[in-house]
Protein backbone atom coordinates (compact mmCIF):
# COMPACT_ATOMS: atom_id res chain seq x y z
CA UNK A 1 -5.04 12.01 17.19
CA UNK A 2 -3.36 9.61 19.78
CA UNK A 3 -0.55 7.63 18.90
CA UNK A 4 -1.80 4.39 18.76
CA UNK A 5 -4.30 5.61 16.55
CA UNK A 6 -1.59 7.44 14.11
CA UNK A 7 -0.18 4.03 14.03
CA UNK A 8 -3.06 2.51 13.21
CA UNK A 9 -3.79 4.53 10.46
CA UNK A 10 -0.16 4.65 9.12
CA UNK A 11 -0.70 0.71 8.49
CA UNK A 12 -3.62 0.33 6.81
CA UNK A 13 -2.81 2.83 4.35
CA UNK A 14 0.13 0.96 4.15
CA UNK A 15 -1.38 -2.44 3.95
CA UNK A 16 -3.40 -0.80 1.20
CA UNK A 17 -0.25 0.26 -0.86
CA UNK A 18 1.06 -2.74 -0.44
CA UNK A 19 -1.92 -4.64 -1.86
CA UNK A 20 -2.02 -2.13 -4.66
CA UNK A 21 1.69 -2.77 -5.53
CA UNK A 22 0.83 -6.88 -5.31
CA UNK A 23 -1.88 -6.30 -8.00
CA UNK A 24 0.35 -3.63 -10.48
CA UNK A 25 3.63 -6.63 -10.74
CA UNK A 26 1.33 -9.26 -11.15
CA UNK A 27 -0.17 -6.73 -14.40
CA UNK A 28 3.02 -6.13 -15.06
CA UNK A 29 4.29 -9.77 -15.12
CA UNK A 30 1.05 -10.92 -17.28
CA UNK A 31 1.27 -8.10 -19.50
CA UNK A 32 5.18 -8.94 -20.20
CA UNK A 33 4.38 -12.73 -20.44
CA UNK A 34 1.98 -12.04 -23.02
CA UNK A 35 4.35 -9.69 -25.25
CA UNK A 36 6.63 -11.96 -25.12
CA UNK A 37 4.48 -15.28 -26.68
CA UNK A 38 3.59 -12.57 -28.94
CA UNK A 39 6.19 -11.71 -30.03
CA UNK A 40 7.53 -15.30 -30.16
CA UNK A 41 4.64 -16.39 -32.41
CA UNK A 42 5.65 -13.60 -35.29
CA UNK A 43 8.73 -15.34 -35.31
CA UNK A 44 7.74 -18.66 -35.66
CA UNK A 45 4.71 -17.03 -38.56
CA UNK A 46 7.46 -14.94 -39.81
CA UNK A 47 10.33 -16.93 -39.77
């Protein structure tokens, strides 16, 4: 394999990463958003 295309290669997987990591915290940041409402509306039900 020639360098440039090593290089190449070594960015799009990690472009690909990347986009994978973009998708997971934005999960992760709806996921904890919606814990947290529910967990706010058993308080307001419960309290």
């Amino acid at each position: 394999m020639h360098l440039k295309e090593k290089i190449l290669d070594i960015t799009k997987k990690r472009t690909i990463n990347n986009e994978k990591f973009k998708t997971n915290s934005i999960n992760y940041l709806i996921d904890s958003y919606v814990s947290w409402w529910q967990y706010c509306f058993k308080c307001l039900c419960t309290g």
